[in-house]
Protein backbone atom coordinates (compact mmCIF):
# COMPACT_ATOMS: atom_id res chain seq x y z
CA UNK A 1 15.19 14.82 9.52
CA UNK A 2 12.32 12.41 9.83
CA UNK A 3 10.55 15.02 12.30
CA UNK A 4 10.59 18.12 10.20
CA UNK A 5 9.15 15.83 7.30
CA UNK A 6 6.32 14.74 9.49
CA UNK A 7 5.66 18.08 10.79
CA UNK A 8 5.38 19.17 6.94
CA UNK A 9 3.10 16.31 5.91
CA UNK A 10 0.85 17.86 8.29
CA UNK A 11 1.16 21.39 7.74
CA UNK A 12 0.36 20.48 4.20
CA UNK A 13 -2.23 18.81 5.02
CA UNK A 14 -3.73 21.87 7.40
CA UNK A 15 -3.17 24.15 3.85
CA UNK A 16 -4.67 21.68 1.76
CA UNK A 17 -7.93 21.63 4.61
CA UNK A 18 -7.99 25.31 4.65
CA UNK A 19 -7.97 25.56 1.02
CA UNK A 20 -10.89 23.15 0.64
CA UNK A 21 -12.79 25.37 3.12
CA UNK A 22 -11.64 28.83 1.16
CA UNK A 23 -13.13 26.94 -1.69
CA UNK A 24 -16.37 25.32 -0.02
CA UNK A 25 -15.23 22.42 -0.72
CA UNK A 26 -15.70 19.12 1.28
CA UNK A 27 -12.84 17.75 3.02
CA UNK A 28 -10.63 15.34 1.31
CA UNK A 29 -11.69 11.72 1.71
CA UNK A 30 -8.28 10.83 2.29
CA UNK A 31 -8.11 12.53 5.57
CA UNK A 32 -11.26 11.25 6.87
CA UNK A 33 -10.36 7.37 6.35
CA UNK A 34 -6.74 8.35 7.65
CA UNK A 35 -8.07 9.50 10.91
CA UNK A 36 -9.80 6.77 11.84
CA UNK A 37 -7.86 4.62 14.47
CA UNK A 38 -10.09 1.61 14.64
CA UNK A 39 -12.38 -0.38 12.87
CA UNK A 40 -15.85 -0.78 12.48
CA UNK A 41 -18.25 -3.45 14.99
CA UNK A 42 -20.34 -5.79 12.58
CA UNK A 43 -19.54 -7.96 9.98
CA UNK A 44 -16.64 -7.46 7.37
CA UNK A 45 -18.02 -6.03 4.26
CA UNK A 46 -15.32 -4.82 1.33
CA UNK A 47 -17.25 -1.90 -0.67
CA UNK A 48 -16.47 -0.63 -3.93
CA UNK A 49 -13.52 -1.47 -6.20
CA UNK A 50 -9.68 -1.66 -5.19
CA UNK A 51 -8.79 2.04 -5.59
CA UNK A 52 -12.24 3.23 -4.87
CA UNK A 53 -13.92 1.98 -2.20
CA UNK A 54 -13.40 1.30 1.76
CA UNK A 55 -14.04 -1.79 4.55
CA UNK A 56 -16.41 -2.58 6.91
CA UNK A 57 -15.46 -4.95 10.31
CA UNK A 58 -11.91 -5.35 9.14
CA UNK A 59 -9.20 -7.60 11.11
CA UNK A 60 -5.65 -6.28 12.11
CA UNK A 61 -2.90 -8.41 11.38
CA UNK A 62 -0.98 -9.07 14.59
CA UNK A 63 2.38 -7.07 14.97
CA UNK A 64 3.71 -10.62 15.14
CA UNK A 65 3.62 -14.52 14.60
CA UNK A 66 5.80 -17.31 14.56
CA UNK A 67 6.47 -16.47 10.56
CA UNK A 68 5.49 -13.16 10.04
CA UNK A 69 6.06 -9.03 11.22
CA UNK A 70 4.44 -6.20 10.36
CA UNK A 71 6.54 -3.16 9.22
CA UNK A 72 6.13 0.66 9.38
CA UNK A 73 3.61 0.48 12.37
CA UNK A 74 2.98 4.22 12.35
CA UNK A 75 1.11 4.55 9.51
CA UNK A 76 -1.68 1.87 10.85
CA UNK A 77 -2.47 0.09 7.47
CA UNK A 78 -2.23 -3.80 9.27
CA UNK A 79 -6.08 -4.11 8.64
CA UNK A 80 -8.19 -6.26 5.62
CA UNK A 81 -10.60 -8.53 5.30
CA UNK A 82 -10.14 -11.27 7.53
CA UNK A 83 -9.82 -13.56 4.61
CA UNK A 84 -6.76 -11.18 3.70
CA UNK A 85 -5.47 -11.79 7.29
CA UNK A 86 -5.71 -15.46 6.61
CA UNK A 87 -3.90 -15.57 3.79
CA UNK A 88 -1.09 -13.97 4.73
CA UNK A 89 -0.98 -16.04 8.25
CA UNK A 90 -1.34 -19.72 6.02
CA UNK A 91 1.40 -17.90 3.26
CA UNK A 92 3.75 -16.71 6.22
CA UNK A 93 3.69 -20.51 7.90
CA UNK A 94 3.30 -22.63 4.24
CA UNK A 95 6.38 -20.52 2.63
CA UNK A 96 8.48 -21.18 6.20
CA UNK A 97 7.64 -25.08 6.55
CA UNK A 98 7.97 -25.95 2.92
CA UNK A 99 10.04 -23.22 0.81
CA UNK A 100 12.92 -22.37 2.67
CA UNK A 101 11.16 -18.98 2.89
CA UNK A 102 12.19 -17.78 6.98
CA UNK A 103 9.17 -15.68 7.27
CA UNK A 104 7.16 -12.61 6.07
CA UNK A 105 8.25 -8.61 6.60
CA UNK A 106 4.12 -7.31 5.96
CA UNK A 107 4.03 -3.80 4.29
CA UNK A 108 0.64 -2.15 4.07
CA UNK A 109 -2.55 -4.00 3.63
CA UNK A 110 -5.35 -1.44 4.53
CA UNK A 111 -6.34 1.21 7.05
CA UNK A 112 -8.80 0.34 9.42
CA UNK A 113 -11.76 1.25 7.67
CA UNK A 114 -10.01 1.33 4.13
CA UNK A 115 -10.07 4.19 1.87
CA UNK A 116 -8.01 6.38 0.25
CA UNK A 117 -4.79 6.78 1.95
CA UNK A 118 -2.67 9.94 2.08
CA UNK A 119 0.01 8.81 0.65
CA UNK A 120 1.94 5.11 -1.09
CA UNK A 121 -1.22 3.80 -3.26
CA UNK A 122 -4.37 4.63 -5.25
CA UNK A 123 -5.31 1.05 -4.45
CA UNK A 124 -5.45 -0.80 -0.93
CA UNK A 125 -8.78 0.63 -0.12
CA UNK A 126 -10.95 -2.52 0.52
CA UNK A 127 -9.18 -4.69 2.80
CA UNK A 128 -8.19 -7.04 -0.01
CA UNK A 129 -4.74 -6.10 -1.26
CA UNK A 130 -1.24 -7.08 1.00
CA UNK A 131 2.08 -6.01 0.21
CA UNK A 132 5.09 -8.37 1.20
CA UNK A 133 8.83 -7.00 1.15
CA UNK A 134 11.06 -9.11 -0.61
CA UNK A 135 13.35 -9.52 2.61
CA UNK A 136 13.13 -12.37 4.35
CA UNK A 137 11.98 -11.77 7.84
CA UNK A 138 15.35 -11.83 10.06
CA UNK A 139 15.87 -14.59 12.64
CA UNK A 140 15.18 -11.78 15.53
CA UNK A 141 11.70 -9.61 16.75
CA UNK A 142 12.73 -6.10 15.21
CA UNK A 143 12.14 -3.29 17.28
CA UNK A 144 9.44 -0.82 16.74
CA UNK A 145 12.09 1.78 15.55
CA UNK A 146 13.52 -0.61 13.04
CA UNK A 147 10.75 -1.19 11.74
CA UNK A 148 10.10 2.37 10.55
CA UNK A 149 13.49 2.90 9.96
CA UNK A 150 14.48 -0.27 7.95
CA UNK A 151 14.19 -0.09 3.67
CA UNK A 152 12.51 -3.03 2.10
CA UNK A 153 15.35 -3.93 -0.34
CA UNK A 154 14.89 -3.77 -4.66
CA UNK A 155 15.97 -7.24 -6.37
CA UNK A 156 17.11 -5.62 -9.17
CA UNK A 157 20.47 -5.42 -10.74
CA UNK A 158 22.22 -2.43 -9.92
CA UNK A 159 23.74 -1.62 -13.86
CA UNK A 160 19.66 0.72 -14.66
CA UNK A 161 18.70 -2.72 -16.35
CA UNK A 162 15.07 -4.30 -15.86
CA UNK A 163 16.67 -7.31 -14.60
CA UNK A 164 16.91 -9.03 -11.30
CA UNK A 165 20.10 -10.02 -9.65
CA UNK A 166 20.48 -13.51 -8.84
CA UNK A 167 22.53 -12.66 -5.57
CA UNK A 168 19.14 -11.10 -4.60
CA UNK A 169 16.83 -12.91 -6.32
CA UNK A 170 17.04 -16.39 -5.06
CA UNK A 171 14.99 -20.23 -5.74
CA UNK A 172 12.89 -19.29 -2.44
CA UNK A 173 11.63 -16.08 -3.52
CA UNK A 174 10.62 -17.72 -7.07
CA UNK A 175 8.50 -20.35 -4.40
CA UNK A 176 7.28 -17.92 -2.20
CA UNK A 177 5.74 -16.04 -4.95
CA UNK A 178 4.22 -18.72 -6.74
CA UNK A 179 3.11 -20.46 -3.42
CA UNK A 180 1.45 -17.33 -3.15
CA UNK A 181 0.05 -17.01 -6.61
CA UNK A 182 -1.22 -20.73 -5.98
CA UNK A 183 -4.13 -20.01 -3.75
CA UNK A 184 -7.61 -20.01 -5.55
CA UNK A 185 -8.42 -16.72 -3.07
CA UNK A 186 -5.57 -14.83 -4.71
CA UNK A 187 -6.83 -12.62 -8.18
CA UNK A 188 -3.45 -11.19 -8.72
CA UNK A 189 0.31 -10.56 -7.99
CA UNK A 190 1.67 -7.49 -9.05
CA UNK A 191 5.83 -7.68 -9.41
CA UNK A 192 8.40 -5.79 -11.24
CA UNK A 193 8.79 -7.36 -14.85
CA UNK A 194 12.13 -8.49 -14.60
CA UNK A 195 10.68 -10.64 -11.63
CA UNK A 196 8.11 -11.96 -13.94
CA UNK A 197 10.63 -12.67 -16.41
CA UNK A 198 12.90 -14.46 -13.97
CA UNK A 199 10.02 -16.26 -12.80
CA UNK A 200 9.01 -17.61 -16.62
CA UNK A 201 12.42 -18.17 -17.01
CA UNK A 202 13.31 -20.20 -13.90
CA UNK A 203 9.30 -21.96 -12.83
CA UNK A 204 9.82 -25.50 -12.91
CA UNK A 205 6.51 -26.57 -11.44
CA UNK A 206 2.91 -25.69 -12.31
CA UNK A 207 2.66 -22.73 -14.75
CA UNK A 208 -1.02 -22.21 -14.93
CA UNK A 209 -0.83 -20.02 -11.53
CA UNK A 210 1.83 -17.79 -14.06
CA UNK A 211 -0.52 -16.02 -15.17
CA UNK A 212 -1.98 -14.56 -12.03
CA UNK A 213 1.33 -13.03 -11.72
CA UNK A 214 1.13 -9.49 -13.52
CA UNK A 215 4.03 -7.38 -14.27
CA UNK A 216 3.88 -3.80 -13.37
CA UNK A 217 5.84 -1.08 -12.60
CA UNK A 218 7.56 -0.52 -9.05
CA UNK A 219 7.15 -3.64 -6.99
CA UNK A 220 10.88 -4.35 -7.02
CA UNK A 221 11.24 -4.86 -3.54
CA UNK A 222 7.88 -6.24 -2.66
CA UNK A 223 5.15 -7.87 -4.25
CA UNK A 224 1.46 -7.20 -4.24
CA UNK A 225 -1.40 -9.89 -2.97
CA UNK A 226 -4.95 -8.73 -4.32
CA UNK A 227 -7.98 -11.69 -3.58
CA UNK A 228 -10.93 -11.84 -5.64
CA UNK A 229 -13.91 -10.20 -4.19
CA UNK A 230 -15.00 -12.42 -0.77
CA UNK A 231 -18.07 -14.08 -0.58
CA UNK A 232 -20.59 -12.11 2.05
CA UNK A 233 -19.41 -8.14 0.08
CA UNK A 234 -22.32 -7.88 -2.58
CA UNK A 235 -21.03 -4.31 -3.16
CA UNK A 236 -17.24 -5.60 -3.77
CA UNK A 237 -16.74 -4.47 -7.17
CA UNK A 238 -14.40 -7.54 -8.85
CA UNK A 239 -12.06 -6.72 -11.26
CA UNK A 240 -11.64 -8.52 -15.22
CA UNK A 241 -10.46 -11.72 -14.47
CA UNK A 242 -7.34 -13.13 -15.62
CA UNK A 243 -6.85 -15.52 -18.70
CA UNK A 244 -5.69 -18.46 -17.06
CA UNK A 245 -4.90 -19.74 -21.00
CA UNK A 246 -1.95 -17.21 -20.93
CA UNK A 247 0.97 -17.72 -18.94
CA UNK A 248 2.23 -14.15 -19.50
CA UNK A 249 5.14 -14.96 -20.70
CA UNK A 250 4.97 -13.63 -24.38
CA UNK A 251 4.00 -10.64 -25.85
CA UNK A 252 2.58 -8.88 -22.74
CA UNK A 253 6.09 -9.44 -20.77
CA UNK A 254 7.74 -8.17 -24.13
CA UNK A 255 6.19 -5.37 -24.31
CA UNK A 256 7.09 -4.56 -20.64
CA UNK A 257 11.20 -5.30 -21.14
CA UNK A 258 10.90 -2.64 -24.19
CA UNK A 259 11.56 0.91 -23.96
CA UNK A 260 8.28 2.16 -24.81
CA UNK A 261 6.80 1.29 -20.70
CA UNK A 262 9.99 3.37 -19.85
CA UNK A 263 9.75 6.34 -22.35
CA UNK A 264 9.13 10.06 -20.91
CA UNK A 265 5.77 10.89 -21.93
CA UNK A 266 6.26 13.91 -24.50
CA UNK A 267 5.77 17.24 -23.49
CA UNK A 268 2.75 18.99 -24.51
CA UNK A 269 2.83 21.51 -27.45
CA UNK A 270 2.25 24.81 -26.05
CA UNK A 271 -0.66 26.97 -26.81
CA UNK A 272 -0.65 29.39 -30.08
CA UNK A 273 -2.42 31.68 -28.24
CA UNK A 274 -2.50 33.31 -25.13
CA UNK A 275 -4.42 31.21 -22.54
CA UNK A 276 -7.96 32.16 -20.90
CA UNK A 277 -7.81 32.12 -17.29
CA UNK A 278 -9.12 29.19 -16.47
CA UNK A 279 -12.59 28.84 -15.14
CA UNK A 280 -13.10 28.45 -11.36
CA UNK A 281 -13.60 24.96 -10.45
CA UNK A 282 -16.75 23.84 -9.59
CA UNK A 283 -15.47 20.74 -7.85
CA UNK A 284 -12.09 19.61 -5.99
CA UNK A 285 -9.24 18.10 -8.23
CA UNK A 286 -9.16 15.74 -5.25
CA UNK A 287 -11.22 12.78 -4.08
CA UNK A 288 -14.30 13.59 -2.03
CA UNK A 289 -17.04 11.23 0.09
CA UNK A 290 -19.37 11.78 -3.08
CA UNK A 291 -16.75 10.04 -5.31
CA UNK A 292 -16.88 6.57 -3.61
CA UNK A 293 -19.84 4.56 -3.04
CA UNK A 294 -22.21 5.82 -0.60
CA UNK A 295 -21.95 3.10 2.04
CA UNK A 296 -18.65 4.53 2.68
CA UNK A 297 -19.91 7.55 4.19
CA UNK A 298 -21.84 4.73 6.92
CA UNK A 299 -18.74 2.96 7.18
CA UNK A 300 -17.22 6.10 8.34
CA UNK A 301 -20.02 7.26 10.46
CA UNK A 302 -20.15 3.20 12.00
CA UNK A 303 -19.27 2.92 15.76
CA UNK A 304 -16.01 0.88 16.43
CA UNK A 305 -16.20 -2.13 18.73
CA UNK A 306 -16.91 -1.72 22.60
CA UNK A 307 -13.75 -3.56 22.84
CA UNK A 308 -10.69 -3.50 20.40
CA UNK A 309 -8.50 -6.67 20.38
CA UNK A 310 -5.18 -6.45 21.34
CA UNK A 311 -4.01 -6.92 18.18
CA UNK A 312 -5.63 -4.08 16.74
CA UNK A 313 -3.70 -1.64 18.92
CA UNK A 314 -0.98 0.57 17.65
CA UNK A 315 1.87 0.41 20.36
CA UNK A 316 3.77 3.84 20.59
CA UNK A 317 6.60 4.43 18.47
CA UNK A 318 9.85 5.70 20.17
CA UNK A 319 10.69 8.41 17.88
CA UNK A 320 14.61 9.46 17.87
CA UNK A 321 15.72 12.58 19.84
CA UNK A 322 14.35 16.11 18.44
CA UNK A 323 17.29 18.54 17.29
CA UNK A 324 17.13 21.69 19.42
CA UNK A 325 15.43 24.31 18.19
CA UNK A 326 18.33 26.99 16.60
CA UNK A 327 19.88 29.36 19.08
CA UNK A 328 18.80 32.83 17.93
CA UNK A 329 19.77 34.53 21.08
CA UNK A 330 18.52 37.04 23.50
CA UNK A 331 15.69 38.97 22.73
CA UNK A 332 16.45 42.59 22.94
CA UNK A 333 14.44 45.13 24.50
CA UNK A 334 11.95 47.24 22.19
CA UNK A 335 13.29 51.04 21.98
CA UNK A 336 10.81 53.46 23.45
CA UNK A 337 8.71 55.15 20.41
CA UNK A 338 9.80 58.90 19.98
């Protein structure tokens, strides 16, 4: 039950905290960016790369708008850059007014000071990446339960192929993706590559913007936003930019629909000899404050605004109904000693 598997994730993380302090060992950064609930005050500053870094004066994306909703509310990830927030806002109403597209379900964009998060991605961590499910948004305001509860749904065939199935995949997903990968803001789309391949296959319009879309695995049932470092984050660390030349649609995408992506990595030839124990480790296999830029550790010490916007507010989520604890009966009596 959905209960018992939160009350693990954080009994694990109380062993994985107690083992960093057995080990004198700083706390993992993770849990420190996870446990902030609000944002910093000041201006919005993305530090560091995409998977190592965090954000300064980030925006939360409303839990609504007249095209879009935000999905899985609990874990608190509605917050970017407010260039991010833009772009998803002017994608949401663009894809709806001109693309048949209803309206966006928004996954996870970042926490509210960015950072590593404890669990779903190694990237996400500046305030510039947005995931968007591949359902369209239903012609109803979900609930706060379904939007926990409700799967974001894989366009892929169902026959173990790498292909997409056309009675999921439809024309308005191919123009809500490229609408998407039209903006000069966006850097890069991450999708499954049988997406990409449906998209070489079926693009009638512009293909230059093709090559900002970058297979990869995953990203079956949603599709990744990531926007070039913004203007105003001098320690925003951009990544290589994409050869616009190159559509994507040759080799690259080849190599992706072969089997080698796909092959189990071979196990590793075991030792002639008898092991040494290994040495004790002189630093955590885990990601600590030291690891990511230093203005992270301000970020996290920042004060949040006096005031936090409405929209920044995490409502409560009705959880369902606890099972009883197990019946184990009466206690009995202890026996006198003798």
């Amino acid at each position: 039950m959905r209960w018992i598997k939160a009350l693990s994730a954080v009994l694990a993380l109380a062993m994985a905290a107690s083992s960093a302090i057995a080990e004198d060992f700083p706390p993992p950064a993770k849990v420190l960016f996870a446990s902030e609930a609000a944002p910093t005050a000041g201006a919005p500053q993305s530090i560091g790369f995409y998977s190592k870094g965090c954000l300064a004066g980030a925006e939360a994306l409303p839990i609504d708008g007249p095209t879009w909703q935000a999905m899985r509310l609990s874990r608190n990830r509605r917050f970017g850059h407010p260039d991010t927030i833009a772009l998803i806002k002017k994608l949401s109403r663009e894809a709806a007014q001109y693309d048949g597209w209803p309206g966006l379900l928004v996954g996870d964009i970042s926490q509210p000071r960015g950072g590593p998060m404890l669990s779903g991605h190694a990237s996400h961590q500046v305030g510039l990446d947005a995931d968007i499910w591949l359902n369209p948004m239903p012609d109803r305001r979900l609930t706060l339960r379904e939007r926990e509860d409700i799967s974001a749904q894989s366009v892929l065939k169902n026959d173990g192929t790498l292909f997409v199935d056309p009675e999921k995949f439809t024309p308005a997903h191919v123009r809500l993706i490229m609408r998407a990968a039209s903006y000069p803001e966006v850097q890069r789309i991450f999708v499954h590559p049988g997406i990409k391949k449906a998209l070489c296959d079926d693009w009638k319009g512009e293909r230059a913007n093709l090559a900002k879309v970058r297979p990869y695995y995953g990203h079956h049932y949603h599709f990744h936003i990531r926007l070039f470092c913004r203007p105003g984050s001098p320690d925003c660390d951009p990544q290589n930019r994409v050869d616009m030349a190159d559509d994507g649609c040759g080799a690259n995408l080849a190599w992706w629909l072969s089997d080698e992506p796909w092959a189990p990595a071979k196990p590793e030839k075991p030792p002639e000899e008898p092991a040494k124990p290994p040495p004790k480790p002189t630093r955590p296999s885990y990601t600590i404050m030291s690891d990511l830029p230093a203005a992270c550790t301000a970020v996290l010490d920042a004060p949040a605004p006096a005031e936090l916007p409405q929209a920044a507010l995490t409502p409560a989520i009705p959880l369902p109904p606890l099972a009883p604890w197990p019946e184990i009966g009466p206690v009995p009596t202890q026996r006198p000693r003798g």
